[in-house]
N, C-alpha and C. Protein backbone atom coordinates (compact mmCIF):
# COMPACT_ATOMS: atom_id res chain seq x y z
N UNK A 1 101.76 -74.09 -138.51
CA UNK A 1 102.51 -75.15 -137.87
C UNK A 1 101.64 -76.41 -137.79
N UNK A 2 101.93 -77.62 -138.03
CA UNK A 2 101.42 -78.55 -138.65
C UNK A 2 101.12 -79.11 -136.71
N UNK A 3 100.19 -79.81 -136.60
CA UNK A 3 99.99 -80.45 -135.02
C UNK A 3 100.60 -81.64 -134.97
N UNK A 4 101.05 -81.90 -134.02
CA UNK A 4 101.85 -83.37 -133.83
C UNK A 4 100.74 -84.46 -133.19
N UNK A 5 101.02 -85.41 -133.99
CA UNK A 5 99.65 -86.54 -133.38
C UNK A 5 99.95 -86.85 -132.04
N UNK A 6 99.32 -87.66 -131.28
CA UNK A 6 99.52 -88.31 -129.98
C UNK A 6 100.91 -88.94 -130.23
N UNK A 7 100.84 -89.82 -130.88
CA UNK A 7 101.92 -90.66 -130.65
C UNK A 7 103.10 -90.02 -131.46
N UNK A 8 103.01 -88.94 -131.71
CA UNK A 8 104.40 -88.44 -132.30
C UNK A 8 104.93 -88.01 -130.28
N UNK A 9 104.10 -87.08 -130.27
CA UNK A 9 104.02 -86.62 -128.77
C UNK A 9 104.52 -87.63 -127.79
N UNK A 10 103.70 -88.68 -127.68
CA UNK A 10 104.51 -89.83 -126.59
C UNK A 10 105.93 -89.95 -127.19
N UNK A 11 105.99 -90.16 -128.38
CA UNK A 11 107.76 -90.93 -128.72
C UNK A 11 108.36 -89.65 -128.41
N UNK A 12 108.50 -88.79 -128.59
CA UNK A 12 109.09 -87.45 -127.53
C UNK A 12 109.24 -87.33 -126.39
N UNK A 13 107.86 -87.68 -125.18
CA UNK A 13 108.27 -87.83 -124.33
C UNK A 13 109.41 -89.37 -123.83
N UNK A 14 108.48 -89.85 -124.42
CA UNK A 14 110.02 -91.30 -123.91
C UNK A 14 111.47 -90.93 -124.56
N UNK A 15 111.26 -90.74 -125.42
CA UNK A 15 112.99 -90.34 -126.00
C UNK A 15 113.45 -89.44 -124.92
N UNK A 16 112.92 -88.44 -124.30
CA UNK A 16 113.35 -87.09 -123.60
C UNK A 16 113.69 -88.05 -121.61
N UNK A 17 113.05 -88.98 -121.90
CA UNK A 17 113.34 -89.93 -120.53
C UNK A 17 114.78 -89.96 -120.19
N UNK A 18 115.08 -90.25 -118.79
CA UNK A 18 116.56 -90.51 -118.92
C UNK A 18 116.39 -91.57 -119.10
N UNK A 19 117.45 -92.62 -119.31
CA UNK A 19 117.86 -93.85 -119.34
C UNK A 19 117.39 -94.67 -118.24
N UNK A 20 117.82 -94.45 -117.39
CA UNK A 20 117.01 -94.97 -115.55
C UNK A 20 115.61 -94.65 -115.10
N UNK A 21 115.25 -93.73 -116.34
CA UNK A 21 113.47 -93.49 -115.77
C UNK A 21 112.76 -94.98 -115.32
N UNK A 22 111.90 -94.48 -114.46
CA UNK A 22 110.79 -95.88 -114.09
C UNK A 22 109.68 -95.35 -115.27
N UNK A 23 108.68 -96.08 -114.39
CA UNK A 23 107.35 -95.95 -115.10
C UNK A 23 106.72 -94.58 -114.18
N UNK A 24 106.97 -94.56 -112.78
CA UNK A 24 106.46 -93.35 -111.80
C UNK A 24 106.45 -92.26 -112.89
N UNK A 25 107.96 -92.54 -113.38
CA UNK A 25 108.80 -90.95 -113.87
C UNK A 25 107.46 -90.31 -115.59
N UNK A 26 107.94 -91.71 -116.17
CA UNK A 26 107.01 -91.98 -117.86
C UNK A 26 105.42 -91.75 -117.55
N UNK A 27 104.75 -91.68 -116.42
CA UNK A 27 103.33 -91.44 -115.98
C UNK A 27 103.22 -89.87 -115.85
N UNK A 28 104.19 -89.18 -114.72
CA UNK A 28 104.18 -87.95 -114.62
C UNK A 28 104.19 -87.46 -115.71
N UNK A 29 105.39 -87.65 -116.38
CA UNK A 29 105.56 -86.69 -117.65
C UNK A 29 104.22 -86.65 -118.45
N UNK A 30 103.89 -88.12 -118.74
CA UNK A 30 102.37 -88.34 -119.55
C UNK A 30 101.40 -87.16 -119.02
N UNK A 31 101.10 -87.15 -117.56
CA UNK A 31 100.18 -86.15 -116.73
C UNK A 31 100.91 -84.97 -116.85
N UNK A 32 101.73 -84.61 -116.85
CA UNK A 32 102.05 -83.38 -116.84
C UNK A 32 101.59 -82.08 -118.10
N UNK A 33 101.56 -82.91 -119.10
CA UNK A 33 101.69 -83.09 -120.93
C UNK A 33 100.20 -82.58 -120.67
N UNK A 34 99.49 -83.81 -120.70
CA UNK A 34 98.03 -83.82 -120.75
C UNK A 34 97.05 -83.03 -119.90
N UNK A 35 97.94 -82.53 -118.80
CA UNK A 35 97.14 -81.29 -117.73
C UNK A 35 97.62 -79.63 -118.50
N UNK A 36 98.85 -79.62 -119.33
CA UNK A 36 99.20 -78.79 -120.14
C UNK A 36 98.03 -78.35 -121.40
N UNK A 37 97.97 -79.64 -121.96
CA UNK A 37 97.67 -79.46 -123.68
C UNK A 37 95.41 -78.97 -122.88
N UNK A 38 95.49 -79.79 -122.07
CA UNK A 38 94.25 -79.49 -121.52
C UNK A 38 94.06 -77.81 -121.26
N UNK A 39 94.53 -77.24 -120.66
CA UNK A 39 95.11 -75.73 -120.24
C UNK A 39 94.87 -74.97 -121.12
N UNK A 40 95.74 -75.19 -122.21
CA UNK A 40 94.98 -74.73 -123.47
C UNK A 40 94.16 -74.41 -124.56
N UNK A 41 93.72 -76.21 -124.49
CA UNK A 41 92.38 -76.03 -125.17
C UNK A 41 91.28 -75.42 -124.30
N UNK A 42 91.63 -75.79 -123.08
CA UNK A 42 90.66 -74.48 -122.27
C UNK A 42 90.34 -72.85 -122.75
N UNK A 43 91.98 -72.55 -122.94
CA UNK A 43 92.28 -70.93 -123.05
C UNK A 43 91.63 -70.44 -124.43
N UNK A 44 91.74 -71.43 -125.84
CA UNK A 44 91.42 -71.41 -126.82
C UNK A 44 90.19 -71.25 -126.93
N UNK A 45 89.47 -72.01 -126.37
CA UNK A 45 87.88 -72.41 -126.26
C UNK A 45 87.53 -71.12 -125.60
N UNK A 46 88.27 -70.10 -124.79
CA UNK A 46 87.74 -69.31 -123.65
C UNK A 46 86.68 -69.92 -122.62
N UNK A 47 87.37 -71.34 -121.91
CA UNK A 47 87.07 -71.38 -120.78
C UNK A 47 88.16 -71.02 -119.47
N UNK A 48 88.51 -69.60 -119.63
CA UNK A 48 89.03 -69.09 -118.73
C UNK A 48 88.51 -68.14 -117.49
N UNK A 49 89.09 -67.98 -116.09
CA UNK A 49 88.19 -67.07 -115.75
C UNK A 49 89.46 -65.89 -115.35
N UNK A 50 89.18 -64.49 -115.25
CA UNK A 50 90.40 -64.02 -114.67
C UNK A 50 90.37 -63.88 -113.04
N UNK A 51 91.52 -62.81 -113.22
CA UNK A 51 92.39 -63.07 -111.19
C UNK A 51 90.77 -62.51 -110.51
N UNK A 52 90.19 -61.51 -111.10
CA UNK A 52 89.29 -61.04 -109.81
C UNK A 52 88.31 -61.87 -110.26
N UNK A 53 87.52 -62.73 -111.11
CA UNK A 53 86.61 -63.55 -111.12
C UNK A 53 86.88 -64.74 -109.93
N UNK A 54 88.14 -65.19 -109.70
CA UNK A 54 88.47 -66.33 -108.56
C UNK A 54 88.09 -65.54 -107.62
N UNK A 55 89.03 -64.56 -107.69
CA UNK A 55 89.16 -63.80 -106.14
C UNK A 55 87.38 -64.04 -105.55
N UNK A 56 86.21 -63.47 -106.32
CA UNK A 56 85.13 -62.72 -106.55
C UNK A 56 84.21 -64.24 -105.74
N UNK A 57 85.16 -65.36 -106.39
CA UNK A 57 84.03 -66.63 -106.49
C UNK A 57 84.71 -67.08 -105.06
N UNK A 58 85.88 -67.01 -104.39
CA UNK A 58 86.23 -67.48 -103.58
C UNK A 58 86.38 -66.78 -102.22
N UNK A 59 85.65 -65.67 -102.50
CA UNK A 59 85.73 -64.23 -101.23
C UNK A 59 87.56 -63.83 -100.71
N UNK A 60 88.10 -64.17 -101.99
CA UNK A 60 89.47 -63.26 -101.57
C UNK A 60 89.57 -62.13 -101.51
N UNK A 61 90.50 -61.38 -100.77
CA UNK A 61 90.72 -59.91 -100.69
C UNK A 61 91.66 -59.56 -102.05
N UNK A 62 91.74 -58.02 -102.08
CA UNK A 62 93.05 -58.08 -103.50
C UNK A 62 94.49 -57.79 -102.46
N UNK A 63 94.41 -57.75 -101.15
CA UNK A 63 95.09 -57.75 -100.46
C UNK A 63 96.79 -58.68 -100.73
């Protein structure tokens, strides 16, 4: 599957806008996208940690 450039990506998100979107609305979506595609290249890279590594780092119970 071929990768879509940035700006194929933005003209998607604005097309997918409603009609009445602001800019609030066209920012989120932008952040939303970019906290996503980030997520991934995390997962790819294996900078992941799993459930009992948090738990482990944050003194949760498995409670």
């Amino acid at each position: 599957m071929a990768t879509r450039s940035i700006k194929q990506q933005a003209r998607e998100i604005v097309d997918e806008l409603p009609e009445d979107a602001d800019w609030d609305e066209l920012m989120r979506r932008i952040y939303v996208r970019k906290s996503i595609q980030k997520g991934i290249d995390d997962s790819d890279a294996g900078r992941t940690s799993s459930v009992d590594e948090v738990r482990e780092e944050f003194g949760l119970d498995d409670s």
